[in-house]
C-alpha atoms as a PDB file:
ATOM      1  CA  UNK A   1      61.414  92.541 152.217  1.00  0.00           C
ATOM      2  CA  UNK A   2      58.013  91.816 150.098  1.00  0.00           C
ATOM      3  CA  UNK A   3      58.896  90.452 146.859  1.00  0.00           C
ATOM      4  CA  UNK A   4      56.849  92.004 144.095  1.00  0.00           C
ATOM      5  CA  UNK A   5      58.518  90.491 141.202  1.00  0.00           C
ATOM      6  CA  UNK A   6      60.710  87.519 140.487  1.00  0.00           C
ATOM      7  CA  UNK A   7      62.907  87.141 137.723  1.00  0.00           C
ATOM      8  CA  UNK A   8      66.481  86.902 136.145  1.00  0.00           C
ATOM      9  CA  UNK A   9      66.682  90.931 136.780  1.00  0.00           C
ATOM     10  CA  UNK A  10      66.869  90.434 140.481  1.00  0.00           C
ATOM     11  CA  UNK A  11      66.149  93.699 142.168  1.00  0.00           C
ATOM     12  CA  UNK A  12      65.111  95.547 138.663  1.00  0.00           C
ATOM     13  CA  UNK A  13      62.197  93.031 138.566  1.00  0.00           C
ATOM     14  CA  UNK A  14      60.714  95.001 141.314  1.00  0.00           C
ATOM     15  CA  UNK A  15      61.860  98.063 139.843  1.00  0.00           C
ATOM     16  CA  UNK A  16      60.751  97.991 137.037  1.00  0.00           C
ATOM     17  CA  UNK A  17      57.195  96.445 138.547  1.00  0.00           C
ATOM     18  CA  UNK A  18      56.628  98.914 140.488  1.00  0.00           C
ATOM     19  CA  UNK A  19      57.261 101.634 137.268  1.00  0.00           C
ATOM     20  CA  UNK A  20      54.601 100.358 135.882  1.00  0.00           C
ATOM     21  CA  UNK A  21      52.543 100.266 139.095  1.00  0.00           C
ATOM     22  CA  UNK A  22      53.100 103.875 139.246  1.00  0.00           C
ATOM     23  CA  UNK A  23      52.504 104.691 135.631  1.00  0.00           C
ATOM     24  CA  UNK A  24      49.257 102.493 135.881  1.00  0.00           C
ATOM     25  CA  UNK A  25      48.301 104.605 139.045  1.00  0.00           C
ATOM     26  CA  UNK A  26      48.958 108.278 137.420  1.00  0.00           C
ATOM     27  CA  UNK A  27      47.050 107.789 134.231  1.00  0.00           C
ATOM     28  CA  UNK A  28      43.872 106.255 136.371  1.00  0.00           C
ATOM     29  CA  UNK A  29      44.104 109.672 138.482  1.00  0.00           C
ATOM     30  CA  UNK A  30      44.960 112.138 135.702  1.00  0.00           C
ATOM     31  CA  UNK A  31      41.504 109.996 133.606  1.00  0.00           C
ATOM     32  CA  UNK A  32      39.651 110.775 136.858  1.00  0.00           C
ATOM     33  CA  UNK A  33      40.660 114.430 137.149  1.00  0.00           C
ATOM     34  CA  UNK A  34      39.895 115.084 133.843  1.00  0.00           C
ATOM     35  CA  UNK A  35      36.486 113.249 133.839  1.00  0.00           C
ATOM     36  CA  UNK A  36      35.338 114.789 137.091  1.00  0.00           C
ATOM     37  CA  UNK A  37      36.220 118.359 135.140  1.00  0.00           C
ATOM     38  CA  UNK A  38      34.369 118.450 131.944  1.00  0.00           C
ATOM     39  CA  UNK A  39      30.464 118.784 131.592  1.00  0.00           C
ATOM     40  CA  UNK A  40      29.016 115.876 130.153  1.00  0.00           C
ATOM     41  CA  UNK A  41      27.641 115.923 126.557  1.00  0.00           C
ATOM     42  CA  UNK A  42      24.017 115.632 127.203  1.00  0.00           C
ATOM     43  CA  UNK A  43      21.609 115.236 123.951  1.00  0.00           C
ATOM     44  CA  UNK A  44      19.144 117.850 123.762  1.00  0.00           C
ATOM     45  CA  UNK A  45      15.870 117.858 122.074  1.00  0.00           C
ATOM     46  CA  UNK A  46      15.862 120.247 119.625  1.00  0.00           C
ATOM     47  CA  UNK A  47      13.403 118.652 117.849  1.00  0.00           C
ATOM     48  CA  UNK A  48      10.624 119.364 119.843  1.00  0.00           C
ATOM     49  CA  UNK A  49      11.282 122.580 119.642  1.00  0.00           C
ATOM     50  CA  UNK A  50      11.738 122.986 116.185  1.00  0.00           C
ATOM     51  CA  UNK A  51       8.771 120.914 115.374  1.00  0.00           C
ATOM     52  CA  UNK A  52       5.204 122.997 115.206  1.00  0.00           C
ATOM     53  CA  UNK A  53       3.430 119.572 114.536  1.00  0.00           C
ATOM     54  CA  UNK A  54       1.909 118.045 117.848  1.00  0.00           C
ATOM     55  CA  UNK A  55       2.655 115.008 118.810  1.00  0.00           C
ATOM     56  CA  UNK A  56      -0.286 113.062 118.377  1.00  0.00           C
ATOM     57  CA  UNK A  57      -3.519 113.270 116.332  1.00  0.00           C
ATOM     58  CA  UNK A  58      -6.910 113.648 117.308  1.00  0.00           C
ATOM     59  CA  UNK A  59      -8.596 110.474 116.137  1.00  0.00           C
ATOM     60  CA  UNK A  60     -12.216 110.794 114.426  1.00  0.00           C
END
């Protein structure tokens, strides 16, 4: 048997190890499901279109 864990717990050292292992391991996936599902917030330039000024000036 691979020991994991050592402690005064004995067996529920590993236990309890490898409940947070798989805790650890179900919040990374559900982050990376939820991440891969939503459209990023992109910044958009609604100032150029608002804007009627150009954007430079014609020098004399």
């Amino acid at each position: 048997m691979v020991v994991l864990a050592h402690g005064s717990l004995g067996y529920w050292d590993e236990l309890i190890f490898l409940g947070v292992v798989v805790v650890f391991v179900m919040l990374m996936v559900v982050s990376w499901i939820r991440s891969r599902t939503t459209q990023p917030q992109l910044p958009q330039d609604n100032q150029a279109e608002m804007s009627n000024e150009p954007d430079h000036f014609q020098l004399d």
